[in-house]
Protein backbone atom coordinates (compact mmCIF):
# COMPACT_ATOMS: atom_id res chain seq x y z
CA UNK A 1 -17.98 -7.44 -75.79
CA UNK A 2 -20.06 -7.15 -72.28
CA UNK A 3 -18.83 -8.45 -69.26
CA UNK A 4 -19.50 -7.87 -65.80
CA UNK A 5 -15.60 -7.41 -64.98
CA UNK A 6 -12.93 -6.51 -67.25
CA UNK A 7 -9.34 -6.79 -66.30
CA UNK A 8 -6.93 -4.49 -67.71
CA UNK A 9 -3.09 -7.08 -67.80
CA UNK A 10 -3.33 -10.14 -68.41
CA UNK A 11 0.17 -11.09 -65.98
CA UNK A 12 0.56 -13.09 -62.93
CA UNK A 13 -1.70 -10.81 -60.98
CA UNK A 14 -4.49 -10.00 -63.52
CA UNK A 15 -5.03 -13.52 -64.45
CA UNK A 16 -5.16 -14.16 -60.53
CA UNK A 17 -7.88 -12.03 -60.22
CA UNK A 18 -9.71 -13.24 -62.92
CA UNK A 19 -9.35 -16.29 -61.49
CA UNK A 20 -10.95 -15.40 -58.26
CA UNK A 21 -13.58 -13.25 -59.82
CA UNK A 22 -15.10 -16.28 -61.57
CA UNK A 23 -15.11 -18.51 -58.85
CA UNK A 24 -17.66 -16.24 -57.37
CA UNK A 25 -19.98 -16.51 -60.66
CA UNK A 26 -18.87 -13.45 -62.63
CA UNK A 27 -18.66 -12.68 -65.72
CA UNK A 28 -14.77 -11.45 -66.82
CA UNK A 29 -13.08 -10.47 -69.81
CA UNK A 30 -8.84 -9.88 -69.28
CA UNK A 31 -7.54 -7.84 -71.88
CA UNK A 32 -3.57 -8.23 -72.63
CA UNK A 33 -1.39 -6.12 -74.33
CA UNK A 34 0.97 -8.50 -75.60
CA UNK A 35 4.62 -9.21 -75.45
CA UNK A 36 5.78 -5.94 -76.35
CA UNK A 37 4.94 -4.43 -72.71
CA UNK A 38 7.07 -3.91 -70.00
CA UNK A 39 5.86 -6.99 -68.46
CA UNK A 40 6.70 -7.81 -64.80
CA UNK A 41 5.73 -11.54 -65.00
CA UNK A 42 8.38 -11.86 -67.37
CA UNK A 43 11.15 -11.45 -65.15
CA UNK A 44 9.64 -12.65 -61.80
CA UNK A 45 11.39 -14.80 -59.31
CA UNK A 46 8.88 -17.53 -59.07
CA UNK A 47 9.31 -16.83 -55.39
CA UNK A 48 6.41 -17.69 -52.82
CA UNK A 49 8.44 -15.41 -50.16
CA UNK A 50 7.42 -14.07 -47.00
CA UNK A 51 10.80 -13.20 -45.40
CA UNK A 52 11.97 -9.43 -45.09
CA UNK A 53 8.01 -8.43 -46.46
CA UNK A 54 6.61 -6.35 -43.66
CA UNK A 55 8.99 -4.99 -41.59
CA UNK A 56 8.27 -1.68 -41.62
CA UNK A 57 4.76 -2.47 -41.84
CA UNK A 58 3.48 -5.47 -40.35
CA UNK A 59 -0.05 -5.72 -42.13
CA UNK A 60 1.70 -6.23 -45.54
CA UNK A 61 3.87 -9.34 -43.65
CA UNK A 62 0.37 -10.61 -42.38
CA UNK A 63 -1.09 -10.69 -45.94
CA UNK A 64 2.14 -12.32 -47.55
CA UNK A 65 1.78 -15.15 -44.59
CA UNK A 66 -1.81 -15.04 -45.30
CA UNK A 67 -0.65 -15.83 -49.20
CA UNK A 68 1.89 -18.23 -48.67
CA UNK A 69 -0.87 -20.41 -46.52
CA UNK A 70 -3.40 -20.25 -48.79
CA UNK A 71 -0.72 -21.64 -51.88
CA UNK A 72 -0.75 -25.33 -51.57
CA UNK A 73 -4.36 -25.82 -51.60
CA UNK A 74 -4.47 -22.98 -54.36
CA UNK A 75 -1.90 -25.04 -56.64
CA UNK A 76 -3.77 -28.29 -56.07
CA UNK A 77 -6.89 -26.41 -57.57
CA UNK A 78 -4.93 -25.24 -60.18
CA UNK A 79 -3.07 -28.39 -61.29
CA UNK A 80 -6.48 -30.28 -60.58
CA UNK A 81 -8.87 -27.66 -63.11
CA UNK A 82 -5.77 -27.67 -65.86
CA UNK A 83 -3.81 -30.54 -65.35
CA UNK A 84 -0.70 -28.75 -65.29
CA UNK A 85 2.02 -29.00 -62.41
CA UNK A 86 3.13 -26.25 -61.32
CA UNK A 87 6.07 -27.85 -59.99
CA UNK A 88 5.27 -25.79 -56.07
CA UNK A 89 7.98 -26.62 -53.32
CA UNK A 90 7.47 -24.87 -50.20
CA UNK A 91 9.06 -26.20 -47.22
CA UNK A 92 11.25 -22.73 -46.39
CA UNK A 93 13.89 -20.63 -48.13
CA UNK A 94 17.45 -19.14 -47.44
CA UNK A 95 18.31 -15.89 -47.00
CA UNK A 96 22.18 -16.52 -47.54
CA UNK A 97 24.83 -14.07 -45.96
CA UNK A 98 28.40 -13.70 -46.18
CA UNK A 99 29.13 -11.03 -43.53
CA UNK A 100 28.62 -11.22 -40.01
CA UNK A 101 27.66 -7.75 -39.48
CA UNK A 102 24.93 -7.52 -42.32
CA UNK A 103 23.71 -11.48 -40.82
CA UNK A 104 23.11 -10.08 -37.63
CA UNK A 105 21.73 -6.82 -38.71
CA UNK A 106 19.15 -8.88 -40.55
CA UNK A 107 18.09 -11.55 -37.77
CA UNK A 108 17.55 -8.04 -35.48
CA UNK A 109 15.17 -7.17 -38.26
CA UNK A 110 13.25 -10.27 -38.24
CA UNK A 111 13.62 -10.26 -34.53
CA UNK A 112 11.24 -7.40 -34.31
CA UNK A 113 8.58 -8.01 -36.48
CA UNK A 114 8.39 -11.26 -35.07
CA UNK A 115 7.71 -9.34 -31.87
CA UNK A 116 4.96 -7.29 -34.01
CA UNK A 117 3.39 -10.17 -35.08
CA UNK A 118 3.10 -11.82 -31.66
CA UNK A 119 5.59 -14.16 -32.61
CA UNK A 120 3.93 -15.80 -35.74
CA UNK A 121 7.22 -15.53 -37.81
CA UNK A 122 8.81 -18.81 -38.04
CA UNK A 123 12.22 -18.50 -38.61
CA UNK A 124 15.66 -19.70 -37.43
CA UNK A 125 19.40 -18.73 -38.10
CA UNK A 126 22.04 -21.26 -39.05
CA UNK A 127 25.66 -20.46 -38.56
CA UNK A 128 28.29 -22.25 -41.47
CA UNK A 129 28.75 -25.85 -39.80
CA UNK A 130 24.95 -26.08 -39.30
CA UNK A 131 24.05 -24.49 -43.05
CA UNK A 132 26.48 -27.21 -44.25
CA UNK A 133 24.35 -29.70 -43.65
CA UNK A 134 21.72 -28.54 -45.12
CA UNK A 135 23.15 -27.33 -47.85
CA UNK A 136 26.63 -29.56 -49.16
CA UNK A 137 27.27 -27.29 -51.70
CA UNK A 138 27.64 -23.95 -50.19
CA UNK A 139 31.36 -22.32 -49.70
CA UNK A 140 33.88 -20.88 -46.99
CA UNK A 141 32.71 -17.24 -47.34
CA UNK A 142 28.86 -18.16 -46.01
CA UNK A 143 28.83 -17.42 -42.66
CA UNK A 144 25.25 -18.55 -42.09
CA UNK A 145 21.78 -18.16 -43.25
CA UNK A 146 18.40 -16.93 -41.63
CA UNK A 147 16.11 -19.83 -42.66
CA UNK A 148 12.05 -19.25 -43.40
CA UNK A 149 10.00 -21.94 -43.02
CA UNK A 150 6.89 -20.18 -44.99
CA UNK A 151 9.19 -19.68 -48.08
CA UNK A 152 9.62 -21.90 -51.03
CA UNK A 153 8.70 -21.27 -54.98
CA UNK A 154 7.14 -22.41 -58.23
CA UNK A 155 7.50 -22.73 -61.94
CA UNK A 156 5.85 -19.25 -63.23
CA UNK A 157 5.62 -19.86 -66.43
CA UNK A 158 3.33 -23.04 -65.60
CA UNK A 159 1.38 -21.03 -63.50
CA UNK A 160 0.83 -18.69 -66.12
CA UNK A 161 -0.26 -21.09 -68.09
CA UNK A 162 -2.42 -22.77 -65.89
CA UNK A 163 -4.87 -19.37 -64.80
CA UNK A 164 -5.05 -18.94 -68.15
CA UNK A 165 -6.09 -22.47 -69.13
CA UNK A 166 -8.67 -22.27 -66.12
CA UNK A 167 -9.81 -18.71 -66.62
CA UNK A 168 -10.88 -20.13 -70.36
CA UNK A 169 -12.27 -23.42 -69.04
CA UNK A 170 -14.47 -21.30 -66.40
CA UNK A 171 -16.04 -19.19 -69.01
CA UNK A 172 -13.74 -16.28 -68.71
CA UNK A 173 -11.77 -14.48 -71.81
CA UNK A 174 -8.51 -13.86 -72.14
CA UNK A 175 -8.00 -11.16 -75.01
CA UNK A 176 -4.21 -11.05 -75.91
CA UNK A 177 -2.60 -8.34 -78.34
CA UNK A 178 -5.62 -5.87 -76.66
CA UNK A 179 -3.72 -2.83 -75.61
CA UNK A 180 -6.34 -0.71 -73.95
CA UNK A 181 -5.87 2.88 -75.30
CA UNK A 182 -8.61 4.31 -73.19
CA UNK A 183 -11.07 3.97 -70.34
CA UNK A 184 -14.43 6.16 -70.25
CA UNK A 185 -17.28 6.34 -67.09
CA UNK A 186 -20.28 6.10 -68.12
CA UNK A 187 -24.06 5.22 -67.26
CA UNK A 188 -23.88 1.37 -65.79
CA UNK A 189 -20.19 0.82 -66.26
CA UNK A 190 -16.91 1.60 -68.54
CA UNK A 191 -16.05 1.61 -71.92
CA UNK A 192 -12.31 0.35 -73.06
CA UNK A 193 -11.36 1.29 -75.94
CA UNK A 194 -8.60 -0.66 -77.70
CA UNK A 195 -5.79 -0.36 -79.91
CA UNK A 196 -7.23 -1.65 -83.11
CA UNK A 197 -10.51 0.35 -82.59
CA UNK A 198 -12.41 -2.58 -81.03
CA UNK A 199 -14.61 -1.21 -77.97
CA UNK A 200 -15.69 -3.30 -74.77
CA UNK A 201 -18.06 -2.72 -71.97
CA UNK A 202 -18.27 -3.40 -68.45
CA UNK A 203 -20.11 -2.77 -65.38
CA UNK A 204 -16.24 -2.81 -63.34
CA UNK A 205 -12.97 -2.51 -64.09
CA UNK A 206 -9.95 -3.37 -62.61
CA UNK A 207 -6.37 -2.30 -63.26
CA UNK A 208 -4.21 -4.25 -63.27
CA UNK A 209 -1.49 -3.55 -66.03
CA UNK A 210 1.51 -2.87 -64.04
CA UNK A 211 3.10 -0.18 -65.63
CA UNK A 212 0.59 0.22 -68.04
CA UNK A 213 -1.26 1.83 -64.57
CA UNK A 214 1.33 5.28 -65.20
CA UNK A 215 -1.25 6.46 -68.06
CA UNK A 216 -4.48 4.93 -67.53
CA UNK A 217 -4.81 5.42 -63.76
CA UNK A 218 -5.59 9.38 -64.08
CA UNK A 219 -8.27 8.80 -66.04
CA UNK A 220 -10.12 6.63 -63.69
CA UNK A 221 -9.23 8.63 -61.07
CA UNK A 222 -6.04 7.37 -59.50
CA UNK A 223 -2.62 8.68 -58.45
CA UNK A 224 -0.96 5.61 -59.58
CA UNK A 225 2.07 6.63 -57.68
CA UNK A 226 4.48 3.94 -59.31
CA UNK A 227 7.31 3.55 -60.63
CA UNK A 228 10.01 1.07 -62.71
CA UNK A 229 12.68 -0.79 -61.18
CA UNK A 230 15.11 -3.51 -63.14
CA UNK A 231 15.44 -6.34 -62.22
CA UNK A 232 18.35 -8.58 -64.47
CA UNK A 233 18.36 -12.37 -64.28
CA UNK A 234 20.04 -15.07 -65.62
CA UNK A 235 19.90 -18.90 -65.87
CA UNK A 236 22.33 -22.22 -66.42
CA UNK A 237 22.56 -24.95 -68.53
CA UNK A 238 20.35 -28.08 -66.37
CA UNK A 239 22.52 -28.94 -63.82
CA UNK A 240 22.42 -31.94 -61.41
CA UNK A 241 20.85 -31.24 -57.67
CA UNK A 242 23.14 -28.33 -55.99
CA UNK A 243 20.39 -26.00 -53.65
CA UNK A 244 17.78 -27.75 -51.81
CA UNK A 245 15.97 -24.59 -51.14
CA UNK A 246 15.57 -22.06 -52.83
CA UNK A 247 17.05 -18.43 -52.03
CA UNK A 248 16.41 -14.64 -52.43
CA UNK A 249 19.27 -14.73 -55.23
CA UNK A 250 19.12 -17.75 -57.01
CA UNK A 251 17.17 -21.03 -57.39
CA UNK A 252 17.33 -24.12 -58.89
CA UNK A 253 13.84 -24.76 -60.81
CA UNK A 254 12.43 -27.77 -61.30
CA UNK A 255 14.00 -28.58 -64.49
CA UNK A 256 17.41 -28.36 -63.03
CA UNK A 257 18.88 -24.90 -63.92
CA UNK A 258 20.10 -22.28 -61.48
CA UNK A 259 18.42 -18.87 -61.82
CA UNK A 260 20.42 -16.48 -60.65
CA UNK A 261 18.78 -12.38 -60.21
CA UNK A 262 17.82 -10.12 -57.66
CA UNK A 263 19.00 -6.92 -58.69
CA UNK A 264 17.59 -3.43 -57.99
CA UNK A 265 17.98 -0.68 -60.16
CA UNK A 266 16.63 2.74 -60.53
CA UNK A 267 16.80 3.56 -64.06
CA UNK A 268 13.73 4.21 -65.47
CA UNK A 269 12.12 2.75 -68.10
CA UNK A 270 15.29 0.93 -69.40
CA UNK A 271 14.94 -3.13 -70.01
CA UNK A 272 18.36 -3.58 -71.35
CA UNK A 273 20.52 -5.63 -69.82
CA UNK A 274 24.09 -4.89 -68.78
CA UNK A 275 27.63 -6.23 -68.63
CA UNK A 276 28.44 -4.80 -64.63
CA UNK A 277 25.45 -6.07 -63.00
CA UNK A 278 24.69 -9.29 -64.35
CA UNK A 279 28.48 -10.06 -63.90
CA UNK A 280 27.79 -8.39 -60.08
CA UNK A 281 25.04 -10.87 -59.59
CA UNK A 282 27.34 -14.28 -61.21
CA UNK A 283 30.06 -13.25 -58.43
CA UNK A 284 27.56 -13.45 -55.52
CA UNK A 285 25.95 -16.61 -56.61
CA UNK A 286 29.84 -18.15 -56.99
CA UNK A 287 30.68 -17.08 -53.33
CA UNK A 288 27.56 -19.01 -51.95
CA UNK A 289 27.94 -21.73 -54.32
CA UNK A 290 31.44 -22.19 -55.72
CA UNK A 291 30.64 -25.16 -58.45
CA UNK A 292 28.19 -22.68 -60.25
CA UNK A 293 31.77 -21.26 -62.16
CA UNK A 294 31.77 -23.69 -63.74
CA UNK A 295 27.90 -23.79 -65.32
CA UNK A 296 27.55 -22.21 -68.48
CA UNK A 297 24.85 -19.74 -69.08
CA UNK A 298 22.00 -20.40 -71.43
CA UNK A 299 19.96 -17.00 -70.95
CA UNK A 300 20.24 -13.50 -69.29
CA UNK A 301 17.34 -10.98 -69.83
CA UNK A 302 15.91 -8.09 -67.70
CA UNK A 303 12.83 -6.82 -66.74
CA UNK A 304 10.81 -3.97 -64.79
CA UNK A 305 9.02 -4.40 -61.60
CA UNK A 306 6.30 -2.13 -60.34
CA UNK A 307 7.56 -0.16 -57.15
CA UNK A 308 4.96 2.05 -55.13
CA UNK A 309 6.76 4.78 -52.79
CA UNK A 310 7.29 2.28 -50.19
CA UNK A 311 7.50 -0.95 -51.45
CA UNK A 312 3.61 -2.67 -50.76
CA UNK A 313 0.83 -3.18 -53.15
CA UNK A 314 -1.49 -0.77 -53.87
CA UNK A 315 -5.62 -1.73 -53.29
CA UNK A 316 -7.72 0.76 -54.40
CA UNK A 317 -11.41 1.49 -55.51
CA UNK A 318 -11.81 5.31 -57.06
CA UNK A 319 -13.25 8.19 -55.32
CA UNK A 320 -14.60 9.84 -58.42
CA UNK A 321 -15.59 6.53 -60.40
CA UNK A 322 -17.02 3.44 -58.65
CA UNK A 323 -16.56 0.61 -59.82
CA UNK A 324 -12.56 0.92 -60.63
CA UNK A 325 -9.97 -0.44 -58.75
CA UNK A 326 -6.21 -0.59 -58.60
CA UNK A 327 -4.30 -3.23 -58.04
CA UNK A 328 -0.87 -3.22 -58.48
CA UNK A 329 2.34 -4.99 -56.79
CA UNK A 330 5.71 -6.28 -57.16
CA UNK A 331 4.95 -9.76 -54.86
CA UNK A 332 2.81 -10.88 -57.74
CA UNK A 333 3.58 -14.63 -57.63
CA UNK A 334 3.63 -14.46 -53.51
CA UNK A 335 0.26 -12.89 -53.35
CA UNK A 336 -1.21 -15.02 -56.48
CA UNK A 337 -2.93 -17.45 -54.08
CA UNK A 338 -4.48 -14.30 -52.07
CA UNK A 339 -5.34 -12.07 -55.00
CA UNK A 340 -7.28 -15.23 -55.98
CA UNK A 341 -9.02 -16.40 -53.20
CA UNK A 342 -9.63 -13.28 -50.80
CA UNK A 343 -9.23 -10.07 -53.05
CA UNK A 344 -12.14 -10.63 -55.40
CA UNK A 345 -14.38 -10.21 -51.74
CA UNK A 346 -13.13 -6.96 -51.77
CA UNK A 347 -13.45 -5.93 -55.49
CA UNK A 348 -17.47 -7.56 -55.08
CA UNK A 349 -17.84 -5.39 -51.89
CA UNK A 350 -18.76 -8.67 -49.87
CA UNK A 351 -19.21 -8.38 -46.33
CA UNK A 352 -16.62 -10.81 -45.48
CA UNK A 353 -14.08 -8.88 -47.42
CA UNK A 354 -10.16 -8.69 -45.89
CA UNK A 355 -9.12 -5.11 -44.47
CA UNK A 356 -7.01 -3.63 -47.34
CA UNK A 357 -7.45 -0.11 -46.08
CA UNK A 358 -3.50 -0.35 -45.19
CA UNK A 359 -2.69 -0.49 -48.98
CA UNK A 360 -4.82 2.48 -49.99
CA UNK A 361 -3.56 5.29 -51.94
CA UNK A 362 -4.62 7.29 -49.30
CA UNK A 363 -1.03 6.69 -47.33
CA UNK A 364 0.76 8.76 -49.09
CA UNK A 365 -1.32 11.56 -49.02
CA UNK A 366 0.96 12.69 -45.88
């Protein structure tokens, strides 16, 4: 197999790429390893969530806004090529707290990137009475909630579905079960070479495997300074409406359960899922919303995001072998819109390329 572009990861941000890549006439092959990788995608958020990204770097909260702007049009494109909803609300998200001190230590927070960003961060704080309103269904212990108005989310799994649907439509291919055991330079591009034996060619590669990135990076050249973090979630039965907008926590998705998640663990590469936390997690989402004791739970399962040192993506073409690029992230529904629409400038060296110089590897050389 030839292509011009071969993706290694065929998750939420591969397949964006992909996606982006052939709407500027390329040729691209994604090559998946199949359910039995750590994937990220499979215990995403389906966030679209700008809040709290950037504040210790401001260019990584530009790009987020940048991503959450570009989203409606992006699903609309989506839905339009596949014919597949992806069920996208976006008209702002909570950020619910139940202490006074941690609510105001928060809106300071916000208060100064805000002031970094020349005041394009559109946000307000609500105390109780006023959160009530919004929100019937919240309890006594809230005492208020910092409100985003670029924030909403989507249904993931129809997103999924839909890149993948369009990739195929456009021409592209999307090779599942293709663990890529190696990646050699040669004359005119790369040669993958798979699990079962099969080799493929292209003139660029790009990868993109999360995790995966750990092993294959060095041989292209790249640090790949990254690292697991778990991330357990769980979901209700369907409920009736009970959260208008979605929060960093929990969720209602379009089909009516609660999702219900957020945690942050440092434990390696361990998926299991445990007793303490996910009962940690139940407890917060009962102090927000008190009727949720009384859901039952259909499903609890963990996954591994892909952490850098400090937190941001990671955009970078190789020193020694041009023509490879890594891209890796933990935002990867947030920047799916971006990593489609404005990344693939960058990968295709266009002039009118975005500035990614911020997410180099080349920051932690310090």
């Amino acid at each position: 197999m030839n292509s011009e572009y071969a993706i290694i990861g065929g998750g939420v941000v591969g397949l964006s790429i992909a996606h982006g890549l052939l709407g500027l006439g390329k040729q691209v092959a994604v090559f998946d390893e199949g359910d039995g990788a750590f994937r990220a995608s499979r215990g995403n958020f389906g966030l679209i969530w700008v809040q709290g990204k950037g504040v210790a770097e401001p260019a990584y909260a530009r790009w987020s806004k940048r991503s959450a702007a570009t989203w409606k049009d992006y699903a609309e494109d989506l839905s339009e090529g596949s014919g597949i909803d992806l069920a996208l609300t976006q008209n702002g998200g909570f950020d619910y707290h139940i202490s006074k001190l941690s609510l105001a230590a928060r809106v300071n927070e916000y208060e100064g990137l805000k002031d970094k960003l020349d005041g394009d961060y559109p946000f307000e704080v609500l105390g109780h009475n006023a959160l009530k309103k919004e929100e019937p269904g919240i309890g006594q212990k809230v005492v208020g909630a910092i409100l985003h108005h670029e924030d909403g989310h989507v249904n993931p799994l129809r997103l999924l579905q839909a890149l993948a649907s369009e990739i195929r439509r456009q021409g592209g291919v999307v090779q599942t079960n293709a663990r890529v055991e190696d990646i050699e330079a040669g004359d005119g591009g790369y040669k993958l070479t798979l699990a079962n034996g099969e080799q493929a060619f292209a003139e660029r590669v790009v990868l993109s495997a999360g995790l995966g990135a750990m092993g294959l990076g060095p041989k292209l050249g790249f640090a790949a300074p990254i690292r697991p973090q778990r991330g357990q979630v769980m979901i209700t039965e369907k409920l009736p409406p009970l959260i208008n907008r979605p929060g960093g926590s929990f969720r209602q998705v379009n089909e009516g359960g609660v999702q219900i998640g957020a945690s942050k663990e440092e434990v390696g590469l361990d998926d299991r899922e445990t007793l303490a936390v996910t009962a940690g997690l139940a407890k917060h989402a009962i102090d927000v919303f008190p009727a949720l004791e009384k859901a039952k739970l259909v499903r609890s399962w963990s996954a591994l995001r892909i952490m850098s040192p400090d937190g941001l993506p990671i955009y970078q073409q190789s020193k020694s072998n041009p023509g490879a690029f890594l891209v890796t992230c933990h935002s990867g529904i947030t920047l799916s819109a971006i990593h489609s629409r404005l990344l693939p400038l960058w990968l295709d060296g266009r002039a009118d390329a975005p500035d990614l110089l911020p997410f180099s590897e080349d920051r932690f050389n310090v």
